[in-house]
C-alpha atoms as a PDB file:
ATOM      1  CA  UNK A   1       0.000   0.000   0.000  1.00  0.00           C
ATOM      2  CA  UNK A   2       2.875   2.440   0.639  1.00  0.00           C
ATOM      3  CA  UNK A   3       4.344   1.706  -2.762  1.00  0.00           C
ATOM      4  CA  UNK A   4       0.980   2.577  -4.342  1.00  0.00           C
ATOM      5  CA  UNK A   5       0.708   5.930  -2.321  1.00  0.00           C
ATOM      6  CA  UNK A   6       4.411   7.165  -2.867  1.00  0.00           C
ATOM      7  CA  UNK A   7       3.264   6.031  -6.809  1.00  0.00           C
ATOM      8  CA  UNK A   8       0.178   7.896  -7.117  1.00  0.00           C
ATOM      9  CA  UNK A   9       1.495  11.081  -5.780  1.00  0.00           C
ATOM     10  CA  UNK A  10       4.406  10.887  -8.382  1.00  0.00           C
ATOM     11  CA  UNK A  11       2.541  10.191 -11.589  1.00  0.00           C
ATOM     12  CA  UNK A  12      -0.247  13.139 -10.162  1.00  0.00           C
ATOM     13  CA  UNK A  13       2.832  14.946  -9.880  1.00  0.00           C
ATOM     14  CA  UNK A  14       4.439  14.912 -13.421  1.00  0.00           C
ATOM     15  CA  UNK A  15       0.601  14.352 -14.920  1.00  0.00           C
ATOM     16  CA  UNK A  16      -0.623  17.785 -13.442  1.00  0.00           C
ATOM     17  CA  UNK A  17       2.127  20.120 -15.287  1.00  0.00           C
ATOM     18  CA  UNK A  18       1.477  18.749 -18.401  1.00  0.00           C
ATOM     19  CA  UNK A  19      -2.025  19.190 -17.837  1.00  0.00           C
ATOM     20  CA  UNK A  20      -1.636  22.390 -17.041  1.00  0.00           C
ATOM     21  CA  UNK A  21       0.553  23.294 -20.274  1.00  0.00           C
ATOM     22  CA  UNK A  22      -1.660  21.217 -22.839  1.00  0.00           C
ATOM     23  CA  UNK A  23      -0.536  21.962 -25.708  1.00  0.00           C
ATOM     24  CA  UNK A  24       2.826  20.206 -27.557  1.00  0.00           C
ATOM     25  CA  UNK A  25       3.829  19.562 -24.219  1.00  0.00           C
ATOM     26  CA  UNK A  26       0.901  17.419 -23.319  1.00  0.00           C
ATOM     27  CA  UNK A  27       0.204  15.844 -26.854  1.00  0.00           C
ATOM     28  CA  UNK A  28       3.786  14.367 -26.327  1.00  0.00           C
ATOM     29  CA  UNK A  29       3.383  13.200 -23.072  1.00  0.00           C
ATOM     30  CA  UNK A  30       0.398  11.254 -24.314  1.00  0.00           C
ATOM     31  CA  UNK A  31       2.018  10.198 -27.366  1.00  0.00           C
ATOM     32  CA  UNK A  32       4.494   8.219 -25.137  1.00  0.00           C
ATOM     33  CA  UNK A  33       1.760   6.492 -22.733  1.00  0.00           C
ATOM     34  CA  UNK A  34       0.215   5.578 -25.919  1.00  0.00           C
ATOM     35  CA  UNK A  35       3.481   4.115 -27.081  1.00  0.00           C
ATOM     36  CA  UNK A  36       4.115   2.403 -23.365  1.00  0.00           C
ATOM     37  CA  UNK A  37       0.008   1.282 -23.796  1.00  0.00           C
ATOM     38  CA  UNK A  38       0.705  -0.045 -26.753  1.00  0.00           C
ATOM     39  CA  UNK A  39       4.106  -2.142 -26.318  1.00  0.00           C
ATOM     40  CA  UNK A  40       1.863  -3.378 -23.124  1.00  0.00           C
ATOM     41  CA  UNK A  41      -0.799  -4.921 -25.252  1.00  0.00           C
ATOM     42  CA  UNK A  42       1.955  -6.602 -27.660  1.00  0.00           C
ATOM     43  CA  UNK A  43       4.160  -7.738 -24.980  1.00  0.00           C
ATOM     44  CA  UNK A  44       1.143  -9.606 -23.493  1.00  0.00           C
ATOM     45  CA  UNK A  45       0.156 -10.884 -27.124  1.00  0.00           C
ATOM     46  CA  UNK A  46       3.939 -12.041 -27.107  1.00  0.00           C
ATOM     47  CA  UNK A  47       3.003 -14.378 -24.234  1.00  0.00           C
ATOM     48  CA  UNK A  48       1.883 -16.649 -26.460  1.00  0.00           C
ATOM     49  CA  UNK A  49       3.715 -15.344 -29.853  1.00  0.00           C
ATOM     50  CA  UNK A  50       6.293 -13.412 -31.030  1.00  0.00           C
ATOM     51  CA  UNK A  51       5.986 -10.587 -33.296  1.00  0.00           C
ATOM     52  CA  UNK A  52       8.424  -9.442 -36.117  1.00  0.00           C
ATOM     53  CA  UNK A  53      10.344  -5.887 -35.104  1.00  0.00           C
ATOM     54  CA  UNK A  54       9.431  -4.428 -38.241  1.00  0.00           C
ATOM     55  CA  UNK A  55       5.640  -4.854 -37.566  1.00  0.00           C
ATOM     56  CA  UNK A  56       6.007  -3.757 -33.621  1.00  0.00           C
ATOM     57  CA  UNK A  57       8.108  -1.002 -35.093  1.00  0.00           C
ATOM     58  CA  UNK A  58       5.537  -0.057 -37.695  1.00  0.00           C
ATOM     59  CA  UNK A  59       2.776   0.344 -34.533  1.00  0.00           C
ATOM     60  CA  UNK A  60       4.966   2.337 -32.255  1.00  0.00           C
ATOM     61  CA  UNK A  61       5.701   4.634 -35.303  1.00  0.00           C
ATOM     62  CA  UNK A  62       1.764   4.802 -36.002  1.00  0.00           C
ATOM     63  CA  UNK A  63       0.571   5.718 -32.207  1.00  0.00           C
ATOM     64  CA  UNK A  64       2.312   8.602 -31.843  1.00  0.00           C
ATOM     65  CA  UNK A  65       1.421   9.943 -35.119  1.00  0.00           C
ATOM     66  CA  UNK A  66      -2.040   9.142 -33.626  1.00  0.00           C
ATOM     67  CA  UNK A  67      -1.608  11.138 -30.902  1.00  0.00           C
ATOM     68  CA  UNK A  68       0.173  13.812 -32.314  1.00  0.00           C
ATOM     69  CA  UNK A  69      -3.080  14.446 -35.552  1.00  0.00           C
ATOM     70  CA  UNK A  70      -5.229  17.501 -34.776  1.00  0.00           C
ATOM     71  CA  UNK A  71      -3.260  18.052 -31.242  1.00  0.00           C
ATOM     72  CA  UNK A  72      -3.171  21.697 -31.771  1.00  0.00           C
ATOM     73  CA  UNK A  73      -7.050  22.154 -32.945  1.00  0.00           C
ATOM     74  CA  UNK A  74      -9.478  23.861 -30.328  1.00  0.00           C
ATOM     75  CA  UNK A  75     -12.385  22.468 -31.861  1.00  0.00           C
ATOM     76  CA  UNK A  76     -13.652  19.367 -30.411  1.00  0.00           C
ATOM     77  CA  UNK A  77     -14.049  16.849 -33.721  1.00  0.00           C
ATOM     78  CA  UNK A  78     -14.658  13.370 -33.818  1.00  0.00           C
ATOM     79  CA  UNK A  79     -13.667  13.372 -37.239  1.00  0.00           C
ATOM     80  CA  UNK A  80     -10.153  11.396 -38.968  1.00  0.00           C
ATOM     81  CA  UNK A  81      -8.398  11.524 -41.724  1.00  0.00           C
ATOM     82  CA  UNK A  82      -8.822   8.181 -44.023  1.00  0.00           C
ATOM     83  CA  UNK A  83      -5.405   8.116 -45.379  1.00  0.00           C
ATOM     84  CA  UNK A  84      -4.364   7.401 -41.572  1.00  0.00           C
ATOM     85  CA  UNK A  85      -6.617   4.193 -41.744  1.00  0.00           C
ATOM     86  CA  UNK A  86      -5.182   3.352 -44.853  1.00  0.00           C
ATOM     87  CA  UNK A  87      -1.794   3.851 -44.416  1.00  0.00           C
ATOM     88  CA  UNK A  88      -2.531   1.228 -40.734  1.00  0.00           C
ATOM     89  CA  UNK A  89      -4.148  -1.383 -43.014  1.00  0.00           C
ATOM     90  CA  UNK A  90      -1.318  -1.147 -45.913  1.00  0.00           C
ATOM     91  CA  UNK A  91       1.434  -1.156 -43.346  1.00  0.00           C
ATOM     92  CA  UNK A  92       0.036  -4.404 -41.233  1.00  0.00           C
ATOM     93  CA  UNK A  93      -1.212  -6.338 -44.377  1.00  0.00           C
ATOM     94  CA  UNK A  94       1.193  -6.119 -46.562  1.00  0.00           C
ATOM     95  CA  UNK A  95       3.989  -7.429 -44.656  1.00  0.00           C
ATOM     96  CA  UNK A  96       2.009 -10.719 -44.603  1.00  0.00           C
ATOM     97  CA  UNK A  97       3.171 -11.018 -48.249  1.00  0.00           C
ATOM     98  CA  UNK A  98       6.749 -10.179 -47.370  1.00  0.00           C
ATOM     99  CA  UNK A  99       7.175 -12.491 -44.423  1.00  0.00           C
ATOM    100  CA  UNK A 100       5.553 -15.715 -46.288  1.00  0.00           C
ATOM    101  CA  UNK A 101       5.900 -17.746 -43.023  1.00  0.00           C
ATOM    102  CA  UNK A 102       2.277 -17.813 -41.447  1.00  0.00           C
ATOM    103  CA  UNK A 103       3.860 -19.129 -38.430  1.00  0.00           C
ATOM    104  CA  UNK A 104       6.225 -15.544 -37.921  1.00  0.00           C
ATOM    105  CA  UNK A 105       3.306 -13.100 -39.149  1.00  0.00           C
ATOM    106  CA  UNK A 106      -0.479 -14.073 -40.284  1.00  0.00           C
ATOM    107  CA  UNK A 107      -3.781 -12.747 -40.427  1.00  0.00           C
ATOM    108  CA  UNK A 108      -4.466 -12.908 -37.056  1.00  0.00           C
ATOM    109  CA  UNK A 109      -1.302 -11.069 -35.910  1.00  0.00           C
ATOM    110  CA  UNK A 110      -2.087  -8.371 -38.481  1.00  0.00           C
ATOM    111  CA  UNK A 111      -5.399  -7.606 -36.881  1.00  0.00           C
ATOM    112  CA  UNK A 112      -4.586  -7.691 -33.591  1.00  0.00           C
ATOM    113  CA  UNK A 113      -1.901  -4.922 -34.576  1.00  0.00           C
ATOM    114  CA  UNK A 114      -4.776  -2.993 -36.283  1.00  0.00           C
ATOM    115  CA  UNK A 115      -7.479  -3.384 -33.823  1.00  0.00           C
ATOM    116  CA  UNK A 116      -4.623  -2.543 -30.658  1.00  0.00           C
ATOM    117  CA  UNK A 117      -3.189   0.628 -32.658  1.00  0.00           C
ATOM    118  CA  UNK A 118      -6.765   1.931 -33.422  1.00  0.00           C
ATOM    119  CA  UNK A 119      -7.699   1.671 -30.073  1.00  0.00           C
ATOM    120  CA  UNK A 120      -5.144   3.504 -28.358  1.00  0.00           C
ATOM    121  CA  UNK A 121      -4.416   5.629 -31.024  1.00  0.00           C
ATOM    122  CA  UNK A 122      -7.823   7.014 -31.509  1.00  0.00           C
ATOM    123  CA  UNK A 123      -8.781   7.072 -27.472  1.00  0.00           C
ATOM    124  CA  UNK A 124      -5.128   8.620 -26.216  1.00  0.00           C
ATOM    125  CA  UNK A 125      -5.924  11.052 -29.186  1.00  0.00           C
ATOM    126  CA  UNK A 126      -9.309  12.233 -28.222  1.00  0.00           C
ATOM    127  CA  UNK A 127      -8.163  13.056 -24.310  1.00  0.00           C
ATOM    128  CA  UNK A 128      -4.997  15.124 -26.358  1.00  0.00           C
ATOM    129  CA  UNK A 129      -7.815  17.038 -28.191  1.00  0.00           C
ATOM    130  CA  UNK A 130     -10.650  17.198 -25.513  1.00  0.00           C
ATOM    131  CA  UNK A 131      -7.410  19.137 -23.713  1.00  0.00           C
ATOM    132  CA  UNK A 132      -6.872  21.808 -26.403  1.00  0.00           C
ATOM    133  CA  UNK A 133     -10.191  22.387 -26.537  1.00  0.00           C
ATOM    134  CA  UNK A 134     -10.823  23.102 -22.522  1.00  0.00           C
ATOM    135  CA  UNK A 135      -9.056  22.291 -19.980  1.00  0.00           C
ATOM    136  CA  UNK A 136     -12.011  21.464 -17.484  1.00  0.00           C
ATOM    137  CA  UNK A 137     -13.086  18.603 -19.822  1.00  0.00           C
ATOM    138  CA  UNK A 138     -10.106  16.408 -19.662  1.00  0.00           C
ATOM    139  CA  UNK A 139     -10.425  17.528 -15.264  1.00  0.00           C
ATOM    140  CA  UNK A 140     -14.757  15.920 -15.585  1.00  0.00           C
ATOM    141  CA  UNK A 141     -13.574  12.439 -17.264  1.00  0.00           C
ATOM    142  CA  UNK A 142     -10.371  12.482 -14.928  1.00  0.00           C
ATOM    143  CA  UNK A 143     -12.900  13.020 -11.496  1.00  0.00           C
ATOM    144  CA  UNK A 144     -15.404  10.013 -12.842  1.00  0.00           C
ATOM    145  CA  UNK A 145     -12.547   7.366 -13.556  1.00  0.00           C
ATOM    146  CA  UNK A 146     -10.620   8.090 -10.380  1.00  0.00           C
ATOM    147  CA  UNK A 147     -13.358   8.747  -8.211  1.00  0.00           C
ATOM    148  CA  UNK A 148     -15.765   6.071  -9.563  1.00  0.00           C
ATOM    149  CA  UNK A 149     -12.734   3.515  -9.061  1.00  0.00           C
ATOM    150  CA  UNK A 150     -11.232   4.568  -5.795  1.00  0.00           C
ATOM    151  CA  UNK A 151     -14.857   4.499  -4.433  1.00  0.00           C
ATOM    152  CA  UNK A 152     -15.394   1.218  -5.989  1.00  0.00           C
ATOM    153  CA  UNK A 153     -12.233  -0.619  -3.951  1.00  0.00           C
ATOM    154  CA  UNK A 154     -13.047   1.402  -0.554  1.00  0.00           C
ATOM    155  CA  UNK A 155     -17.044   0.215  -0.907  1.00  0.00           C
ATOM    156  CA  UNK A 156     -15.786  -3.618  -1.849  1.00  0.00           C
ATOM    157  CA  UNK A 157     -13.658  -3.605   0.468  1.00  0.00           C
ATOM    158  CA  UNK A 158     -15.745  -2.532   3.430  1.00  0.00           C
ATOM    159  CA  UNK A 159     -19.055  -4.128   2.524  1.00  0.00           C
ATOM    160  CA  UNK A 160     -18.558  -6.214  -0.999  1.00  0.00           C
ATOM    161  CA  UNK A 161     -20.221  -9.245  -0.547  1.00  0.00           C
ATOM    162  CA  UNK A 162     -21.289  -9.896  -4.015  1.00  0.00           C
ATOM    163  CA  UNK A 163     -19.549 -10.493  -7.088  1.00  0.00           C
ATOM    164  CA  UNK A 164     -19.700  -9.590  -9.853  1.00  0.00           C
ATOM    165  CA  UNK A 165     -17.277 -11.550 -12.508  1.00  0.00           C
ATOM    166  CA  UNK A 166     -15.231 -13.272 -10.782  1.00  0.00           C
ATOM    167  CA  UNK A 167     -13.731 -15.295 -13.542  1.00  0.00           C
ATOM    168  CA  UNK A 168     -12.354 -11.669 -14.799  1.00  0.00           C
ATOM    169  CA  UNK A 169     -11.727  -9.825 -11.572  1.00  0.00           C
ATOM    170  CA  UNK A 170     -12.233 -11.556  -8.422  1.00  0.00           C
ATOM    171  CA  UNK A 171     -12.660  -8.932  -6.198  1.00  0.00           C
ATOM    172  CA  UNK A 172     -15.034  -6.383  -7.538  1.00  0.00           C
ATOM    173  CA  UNK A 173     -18.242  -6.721  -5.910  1.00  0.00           C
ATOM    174  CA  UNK A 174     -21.603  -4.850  -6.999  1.00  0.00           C
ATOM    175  CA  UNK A 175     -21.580  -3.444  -3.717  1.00  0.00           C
ATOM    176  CA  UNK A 176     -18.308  -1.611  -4.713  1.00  0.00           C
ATOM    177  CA  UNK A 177     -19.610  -0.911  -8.349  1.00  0.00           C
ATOM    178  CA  UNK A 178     -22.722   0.928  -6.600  1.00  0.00           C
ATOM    179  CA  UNK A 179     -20.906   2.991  -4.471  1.00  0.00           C
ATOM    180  CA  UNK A 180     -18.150   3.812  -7.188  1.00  0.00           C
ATOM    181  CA  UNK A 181     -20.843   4.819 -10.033  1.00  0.00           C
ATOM    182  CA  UNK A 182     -22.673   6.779  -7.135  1.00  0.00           C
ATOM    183  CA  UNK A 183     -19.633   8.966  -5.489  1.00  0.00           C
ATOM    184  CA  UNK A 184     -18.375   9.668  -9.080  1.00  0.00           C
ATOM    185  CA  UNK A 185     -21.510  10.690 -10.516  1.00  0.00           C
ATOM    186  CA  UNK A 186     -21.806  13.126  -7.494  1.00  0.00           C
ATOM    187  CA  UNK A 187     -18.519  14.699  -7.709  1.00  0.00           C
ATOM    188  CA  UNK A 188     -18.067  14.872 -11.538  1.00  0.00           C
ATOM    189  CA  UNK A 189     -22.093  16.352 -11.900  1.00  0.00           C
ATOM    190  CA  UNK A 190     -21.145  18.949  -9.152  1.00  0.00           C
ATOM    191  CA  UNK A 191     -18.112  20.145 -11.049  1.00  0.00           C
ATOM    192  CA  UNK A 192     -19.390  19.772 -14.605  1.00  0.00           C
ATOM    193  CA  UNK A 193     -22.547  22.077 -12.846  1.00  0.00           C
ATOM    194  CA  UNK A 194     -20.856  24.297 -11.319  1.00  0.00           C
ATOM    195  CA  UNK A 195     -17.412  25.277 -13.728  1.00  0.00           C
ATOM    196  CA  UNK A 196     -18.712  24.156 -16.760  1.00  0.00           C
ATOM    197  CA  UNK A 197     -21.816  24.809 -17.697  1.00  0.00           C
ATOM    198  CA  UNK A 198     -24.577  25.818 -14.958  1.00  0.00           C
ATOM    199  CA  UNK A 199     -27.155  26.224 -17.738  1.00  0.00           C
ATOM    200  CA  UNK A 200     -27.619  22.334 -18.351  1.00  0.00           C
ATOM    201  CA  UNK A 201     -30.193  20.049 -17.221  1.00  0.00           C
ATOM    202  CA  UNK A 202     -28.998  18.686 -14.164  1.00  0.00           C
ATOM    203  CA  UNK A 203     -31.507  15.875 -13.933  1.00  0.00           C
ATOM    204  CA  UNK A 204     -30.107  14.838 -17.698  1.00  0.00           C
ATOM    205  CA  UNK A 205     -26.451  15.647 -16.420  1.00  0.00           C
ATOM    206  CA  UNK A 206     -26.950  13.068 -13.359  1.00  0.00           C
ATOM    207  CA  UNK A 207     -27.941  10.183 -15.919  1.00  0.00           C
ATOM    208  CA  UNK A 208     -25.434  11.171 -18.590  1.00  0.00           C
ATOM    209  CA  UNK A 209     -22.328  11.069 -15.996  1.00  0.00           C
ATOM    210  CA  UNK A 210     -23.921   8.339 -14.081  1.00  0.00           C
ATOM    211  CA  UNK A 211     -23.421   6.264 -17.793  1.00  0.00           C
ATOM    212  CA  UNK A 212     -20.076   7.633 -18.273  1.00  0.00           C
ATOM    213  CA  UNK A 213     -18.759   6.046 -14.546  1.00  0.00           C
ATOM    214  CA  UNK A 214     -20.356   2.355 -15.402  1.00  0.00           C
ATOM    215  CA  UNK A 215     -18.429   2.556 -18.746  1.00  0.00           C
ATOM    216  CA  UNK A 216     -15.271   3.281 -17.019  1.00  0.00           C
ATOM    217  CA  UNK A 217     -16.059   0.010 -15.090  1.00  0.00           C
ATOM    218  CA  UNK A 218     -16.970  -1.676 -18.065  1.00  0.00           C
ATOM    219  CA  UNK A 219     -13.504  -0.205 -19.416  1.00  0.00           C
ATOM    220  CA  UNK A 220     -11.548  -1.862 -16.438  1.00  0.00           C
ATOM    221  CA  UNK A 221     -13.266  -5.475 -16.616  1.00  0.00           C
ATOM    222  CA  UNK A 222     -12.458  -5.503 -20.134  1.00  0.00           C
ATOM    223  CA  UNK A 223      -9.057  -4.746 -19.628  1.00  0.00           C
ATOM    224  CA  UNK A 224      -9.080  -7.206 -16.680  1.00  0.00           C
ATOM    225  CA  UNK A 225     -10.528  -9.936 -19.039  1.00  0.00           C
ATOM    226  CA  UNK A 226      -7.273  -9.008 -21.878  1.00  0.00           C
ATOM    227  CA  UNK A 227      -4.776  -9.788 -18.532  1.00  0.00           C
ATOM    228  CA  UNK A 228      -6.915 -12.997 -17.543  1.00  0.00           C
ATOM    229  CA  UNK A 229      -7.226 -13.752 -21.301  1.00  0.00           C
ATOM    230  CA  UNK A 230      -3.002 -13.705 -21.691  1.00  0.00           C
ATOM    231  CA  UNK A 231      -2.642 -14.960 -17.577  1.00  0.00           C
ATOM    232  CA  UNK A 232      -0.835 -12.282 -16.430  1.00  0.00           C
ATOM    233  CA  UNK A 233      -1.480  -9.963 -13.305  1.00  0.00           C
ATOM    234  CA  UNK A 234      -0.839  -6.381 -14.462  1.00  0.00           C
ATOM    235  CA  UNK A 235       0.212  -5.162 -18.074  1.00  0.00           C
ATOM    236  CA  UNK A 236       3.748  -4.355 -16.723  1.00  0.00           C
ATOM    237  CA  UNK A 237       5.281  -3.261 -14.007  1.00  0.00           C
ATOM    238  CA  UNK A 238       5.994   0.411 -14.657  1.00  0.00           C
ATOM    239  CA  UNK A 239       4.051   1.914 -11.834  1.00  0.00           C
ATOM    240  CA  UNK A 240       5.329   0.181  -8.585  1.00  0.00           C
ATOM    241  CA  UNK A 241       1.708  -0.861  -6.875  1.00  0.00           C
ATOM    242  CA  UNK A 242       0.031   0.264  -9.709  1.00  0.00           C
ATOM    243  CA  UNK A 243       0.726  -1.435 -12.795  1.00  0.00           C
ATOM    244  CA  UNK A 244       1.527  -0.529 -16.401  1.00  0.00           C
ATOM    245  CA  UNK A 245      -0.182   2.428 -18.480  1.00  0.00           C
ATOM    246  CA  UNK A 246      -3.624   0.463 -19.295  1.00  0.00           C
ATOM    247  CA  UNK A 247      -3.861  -0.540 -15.638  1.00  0.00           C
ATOM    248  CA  UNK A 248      -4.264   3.184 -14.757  1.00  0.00           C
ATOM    249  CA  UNK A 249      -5.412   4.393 -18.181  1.00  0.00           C
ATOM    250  CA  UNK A 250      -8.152   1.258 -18.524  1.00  0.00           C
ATOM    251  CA  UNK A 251     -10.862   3.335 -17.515  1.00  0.00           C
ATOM    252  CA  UNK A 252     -10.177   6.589 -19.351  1.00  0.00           C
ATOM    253  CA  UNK A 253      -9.890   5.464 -22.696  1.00  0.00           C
ATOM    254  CA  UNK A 254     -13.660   3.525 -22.353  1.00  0.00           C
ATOM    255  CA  UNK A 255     -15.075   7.510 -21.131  1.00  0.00           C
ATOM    256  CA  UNK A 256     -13.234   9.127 -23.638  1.00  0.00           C
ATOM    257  CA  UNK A 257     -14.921   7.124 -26.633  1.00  0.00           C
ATOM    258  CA  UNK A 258     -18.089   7.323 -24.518  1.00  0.00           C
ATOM    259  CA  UNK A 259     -18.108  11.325 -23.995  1.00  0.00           C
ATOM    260  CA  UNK A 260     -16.843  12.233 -27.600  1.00  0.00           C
ATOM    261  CA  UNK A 261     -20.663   9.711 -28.334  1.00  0.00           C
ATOM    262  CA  UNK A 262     -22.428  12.192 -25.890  1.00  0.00           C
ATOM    263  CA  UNK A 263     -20.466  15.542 -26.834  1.00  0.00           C
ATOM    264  CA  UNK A 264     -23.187  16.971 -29.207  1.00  0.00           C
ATOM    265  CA  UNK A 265     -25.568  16.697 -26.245  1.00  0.00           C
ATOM    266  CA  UNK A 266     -23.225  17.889 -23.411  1.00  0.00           C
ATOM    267  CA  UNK A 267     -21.372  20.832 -24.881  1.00  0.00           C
END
C-alpha cells in the first residue's frame, strides 16, 4: 500500500504540469503512454507469440502519429483523416506477403496490430484534443474514472459481498460498483454544474455522468478480461503498486470514446 501511495502522488505529480501546459507539451506526453500502452498490449500478445520488429516497429511509429493528428485544434471533432486508416491497413497487411511464413506473421497477428493501434491511437488522441479544446473537460472524465474507481475498492472492500465476474476480476463486488458509479456521478455532476456549464439540465447531467462512470467500469473489466485472457497480473510493471499504463489508463480510454458519443448533447 505504501508503494501505491508514494506512486500515485508521483505520476499526479508529473501528470498535473502537463495538464496544465496542454498543448505540444501534453500531446507528447500522451504520445508516449500511448506508445508504453501499446508495447503493453503486444508484450502480453507475445506471451503466447512473437511478433516481427518491423511490424512492432511499424505500430509504435503509427501511435504517436495518432496522438500527435489535430493536437493543436481547439475544436472538439470526432472526425479522422482516411489516409491514416489506410496507411494502418497497408502497413500491417502487406507485410504478410513479405514475411511468407504464417507461423512468424499471419492474419491474425495483423489484426490484432490494427485493432490494438486503433484503439489507443484514436482514445489517447481524443483526451490530447478534448485538452486543447478546454481544460475542465479532460479535469470531468479524470474526477469520474478516479473517483468512480477509488470508491469502488473502498465500498468492496468494506461491505462487498457480491460479485460480480469473478472469472475476470475476483474482487469487484456490486456493492463496490454501486458505491463507485454513485460517489463519481456526485462529484463529476457537481463540477461539470458548477465550472462548466450551470445552464444544463442537471436531472439529464446526473444520468449522462452516471453512464459515463459504469463505462469506465466496463472499461476496467475488459481490460481485466485481456490480462486474464493472456494470464498475467498487471500489463507491466511500470508503476510500482500500480501497474503498467492500461492498468491506470483502462478506464479513461472507455469515457473518452463514450463522452466524444455524448459531446453533441453535453457541450
Amino acid at each position: 500500500m505504501k508503494s501505491r501511495v508514494i506512486s500515485a502522488i508521483i505520476m499526479v505529480a508529473i501528470f498535473v504540469p502537463f495538464l496544465l501546459i496542454g498543448d505540444l507539451p501534453f500531446a507528447i506526453m500522451m504520445a508516449v503512454l500511448a506508445v508504453g500502452g501499446l508495447y503493453e498490449l503486444i508484450k502480453v500478445r507475445e506471451t503466447k507469440k512473437k511478433l516481427p520488429f518491423i511490424v512492432k516497429l511499424f505500430a509504435y511509429v503509427m501511435a504517436v502519429a495518432f496522438c500527435m493528428y489535430n493536437f493543436d485544434s481547439i475544436e472538439f471533432q470526432s472526425q479522422f483523416d482516411y489516409r491514416v486508416v489506410a496507411a494502418i491497413l497497408f502497413l500491417f497487411l502487406t507485410p504478410i506477403v513479405f514475411v511468407n511464413d504464417f507461423e512468424k506473421y499471419n492474419f491474425n497477428d495483423a489484426l490484432f496490430l490494427i485493432g490494438s493501434l486503433l484503439f489507443i491511437g484514436l482514445s489517447f488522441n481524443l483526451i490530447v484534443v478534448a485538452r486543447n479544446f478546454d481544460i475542465t473537460y479532460i479535469i470531468y472524465l479524470l474526477l469520474i474514472t478516479t473517483i468512480t474507481d477509488t470508491f469502488a475498492l473502498l465500498t468492496g472492500m468494506l461491505v462487498g459481498k457480491h460479485k460480480m465476474c469473478p472469472k475476470i476480476s475476483p474482487k469487484k463486488t456490486w456493492e463496490g460498483l454501486i458505491g463507485g458509479v454513485f460517489m463519481g456521478t456526485f462529484v463529476a455532476t457537481a463540477f461539470y454544474f458548477t465550472v462548466i456549464n450551470s445552464n444544463t439540465s442537471l436531472v439529464f447531467l446526473i444520468f449522462t455522468t452516471a453512464f459515463l462512470c459504469l463505462v469506465g467500469q466496463l472499461g476496467d473489466l475488459v481490460f481485466s478480461s485481456i490480462k486474464r485472457y493472456y494470464e498475467v497480473k498487471d500489463f507491466s510493471n511500470l508503476i510500482p503498486g500500480h501497474g503498467g499504463v492500461l492498468d491506470r489508463f483502462d478506464s479513461l480510454v472507455f469515457v473518452a470514446f463514450a463522452f466524444i458519443l455524448l459531446k453533441g448533447i453535453l457541450l
